[in-house]
Protein backbone atom coordinates (compact mmCIF):
# COMPACT_ATOMS: atom_id res chain seq x y z
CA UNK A 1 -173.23 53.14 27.60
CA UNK A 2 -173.08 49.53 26.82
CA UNK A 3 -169.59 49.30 28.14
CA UNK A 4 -170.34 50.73 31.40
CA UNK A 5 -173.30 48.21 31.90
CA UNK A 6 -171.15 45.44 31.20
CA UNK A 7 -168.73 46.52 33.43
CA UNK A 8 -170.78 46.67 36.28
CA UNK A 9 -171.71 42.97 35.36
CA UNK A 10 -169.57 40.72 38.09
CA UNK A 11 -167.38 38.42 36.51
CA UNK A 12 -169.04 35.48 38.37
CA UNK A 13 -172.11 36.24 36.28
CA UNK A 14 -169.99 36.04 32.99
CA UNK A 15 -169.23 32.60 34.24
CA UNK A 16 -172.28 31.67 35.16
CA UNK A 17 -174.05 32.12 31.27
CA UNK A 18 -171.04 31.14 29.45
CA UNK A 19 -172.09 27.71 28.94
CA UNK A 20 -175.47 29.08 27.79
CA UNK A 21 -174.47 31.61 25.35
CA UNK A 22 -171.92 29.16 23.53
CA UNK A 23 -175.08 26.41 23.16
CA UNK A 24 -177.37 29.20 22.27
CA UNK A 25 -174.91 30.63 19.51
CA UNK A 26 -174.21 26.87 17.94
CA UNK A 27 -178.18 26.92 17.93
CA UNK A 28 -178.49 29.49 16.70
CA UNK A 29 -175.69 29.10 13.71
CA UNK A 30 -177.49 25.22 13.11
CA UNK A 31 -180.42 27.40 12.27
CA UNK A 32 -178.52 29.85 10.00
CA UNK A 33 -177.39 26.61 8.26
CA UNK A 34 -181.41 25.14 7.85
CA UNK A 35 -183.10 27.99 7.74
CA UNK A 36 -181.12 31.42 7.44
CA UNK A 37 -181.35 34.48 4.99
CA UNK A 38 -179.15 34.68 1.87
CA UNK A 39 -177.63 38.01 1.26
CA UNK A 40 -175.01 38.66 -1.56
CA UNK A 41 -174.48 34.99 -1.91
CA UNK A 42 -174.43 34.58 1.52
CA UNK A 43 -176.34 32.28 4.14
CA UNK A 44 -175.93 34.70 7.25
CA UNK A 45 -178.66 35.78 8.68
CA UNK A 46 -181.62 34.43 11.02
CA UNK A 47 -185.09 36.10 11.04
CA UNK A 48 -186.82 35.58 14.44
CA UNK A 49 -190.33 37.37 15.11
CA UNK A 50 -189.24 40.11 12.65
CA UNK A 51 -186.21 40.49 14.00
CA UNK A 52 -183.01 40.11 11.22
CA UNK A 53 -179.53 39.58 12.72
CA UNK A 54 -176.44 37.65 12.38
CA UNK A 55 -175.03 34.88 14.69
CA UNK A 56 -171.87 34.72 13.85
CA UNK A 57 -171.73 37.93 15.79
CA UNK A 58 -172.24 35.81 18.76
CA UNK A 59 -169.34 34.21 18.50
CA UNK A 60 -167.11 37.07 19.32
CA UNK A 61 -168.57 36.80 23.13
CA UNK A 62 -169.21 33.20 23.05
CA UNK A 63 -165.76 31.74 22.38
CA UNK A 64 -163.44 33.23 24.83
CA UNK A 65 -166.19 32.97 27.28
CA UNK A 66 -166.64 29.35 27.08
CA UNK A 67 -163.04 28.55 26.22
CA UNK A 68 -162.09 30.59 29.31
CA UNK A 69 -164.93 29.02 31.47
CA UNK A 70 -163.23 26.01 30.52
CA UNK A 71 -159.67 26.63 31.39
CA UNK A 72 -160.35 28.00 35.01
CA UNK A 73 -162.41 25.30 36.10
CA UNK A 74 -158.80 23.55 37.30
CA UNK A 75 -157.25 26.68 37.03
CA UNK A 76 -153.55 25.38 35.69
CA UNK A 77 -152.50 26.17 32.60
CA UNK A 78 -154.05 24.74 29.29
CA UNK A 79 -152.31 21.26 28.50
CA UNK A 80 -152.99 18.04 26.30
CA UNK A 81 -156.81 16.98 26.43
CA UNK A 82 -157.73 20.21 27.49
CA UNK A 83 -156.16 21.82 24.85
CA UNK A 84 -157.93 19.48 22.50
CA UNK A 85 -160.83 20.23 24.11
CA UNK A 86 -160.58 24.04 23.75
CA UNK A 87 -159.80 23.67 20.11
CA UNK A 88 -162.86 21.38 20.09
CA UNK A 89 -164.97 24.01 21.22
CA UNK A 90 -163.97 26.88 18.73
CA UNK A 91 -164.00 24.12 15.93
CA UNK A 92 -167.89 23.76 16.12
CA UNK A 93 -168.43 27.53 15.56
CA UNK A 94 -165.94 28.08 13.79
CA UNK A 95 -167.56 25.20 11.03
CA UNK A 96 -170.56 26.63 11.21
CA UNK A 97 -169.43 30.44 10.46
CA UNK A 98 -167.31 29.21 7.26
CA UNK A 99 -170.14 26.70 5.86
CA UNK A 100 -171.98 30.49 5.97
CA UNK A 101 -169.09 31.33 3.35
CA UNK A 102 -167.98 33.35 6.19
CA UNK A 103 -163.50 33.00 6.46
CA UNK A 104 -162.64 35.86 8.41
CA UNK A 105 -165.44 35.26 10.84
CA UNK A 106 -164.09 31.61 10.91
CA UNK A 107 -160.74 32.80 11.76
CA UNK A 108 -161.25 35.30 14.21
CA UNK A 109 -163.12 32.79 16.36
CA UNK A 110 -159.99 30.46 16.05
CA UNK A 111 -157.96 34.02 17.26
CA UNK A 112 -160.12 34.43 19.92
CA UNK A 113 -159.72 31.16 21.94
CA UNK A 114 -155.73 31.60 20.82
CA UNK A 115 -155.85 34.81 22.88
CA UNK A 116 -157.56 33.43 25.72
CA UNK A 117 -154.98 30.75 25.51
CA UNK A 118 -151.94 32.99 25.68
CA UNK A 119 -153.45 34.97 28.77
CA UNK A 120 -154.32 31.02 30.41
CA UNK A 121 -150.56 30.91 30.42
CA UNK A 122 -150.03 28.80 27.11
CA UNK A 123 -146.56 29.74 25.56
CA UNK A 124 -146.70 31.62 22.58
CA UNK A 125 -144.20 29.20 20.38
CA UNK A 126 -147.17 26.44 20.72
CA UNK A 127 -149.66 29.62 19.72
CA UNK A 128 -147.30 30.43 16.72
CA UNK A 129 -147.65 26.78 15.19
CA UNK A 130 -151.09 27.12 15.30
CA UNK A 131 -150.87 30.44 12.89
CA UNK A 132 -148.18 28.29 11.16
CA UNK A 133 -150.93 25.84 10.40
């Protein structure tokens, strides 16, 4: 059901609160960081009016989103300061998930913006020496 309400969502919409949902998911994690729930020896969750959930979850929508709200604003492919820029952009969230201790979530934000990379156009040698890294 969810997937056929999203799909009727038009893609200029997407665009439109991508910029939103990426500062409301860093907000969101800064709060995990000052003020979030510890389960199993873990900082990850955020209680807001009695509601328990984790914003790292965010991430999964909020990275390619912004990172691909990024690259089509010029619409060539990713290159030099806008590359740093992208990688800029996962970094932040991407921080703030591992600080949680959360690695996997850490790295499959960095996976998502190399995906939305490789369908921008990058080449996938300049993707493999980022998994090299």
């Amino acid at each position: 059901m969810c997937v056929v309400i999203m799909a009727s969502i038009p893609a200029r919409q997407y665009r439109r609160v991508s910029p939103y949902l990426y500062l409301l998911t860093i907000l969101l994690l800064i709060g995990v960081v000052l003020a979030g729930d510890s389960s199993n020896g873990s900082q990850r969750w955020l209680s807001i009016a009695g509601f328990r959930f984790q914003p790292s979850e965010l991430v999964k929508l909020a990275i390619p989103m912004m990172v691909a709200w990024f690259i089509q604003r010029e619409g060539t492919r990713p290159t030099g300061i806008r590359l740093l820029v992208a990688i800029l952009m996962t970094a932040i969230p991407a921080g703030l998930i591992f600080v949680q201790p959360d690695l996997d979530g850490a790295i499959f934000g960095i996976i998502y913006m190399l995906f939305v990379l490789y369908f921008a156009g990058m080449s996938w040698k300049i993707i493999g020496g980022f998994v090299a890294l």
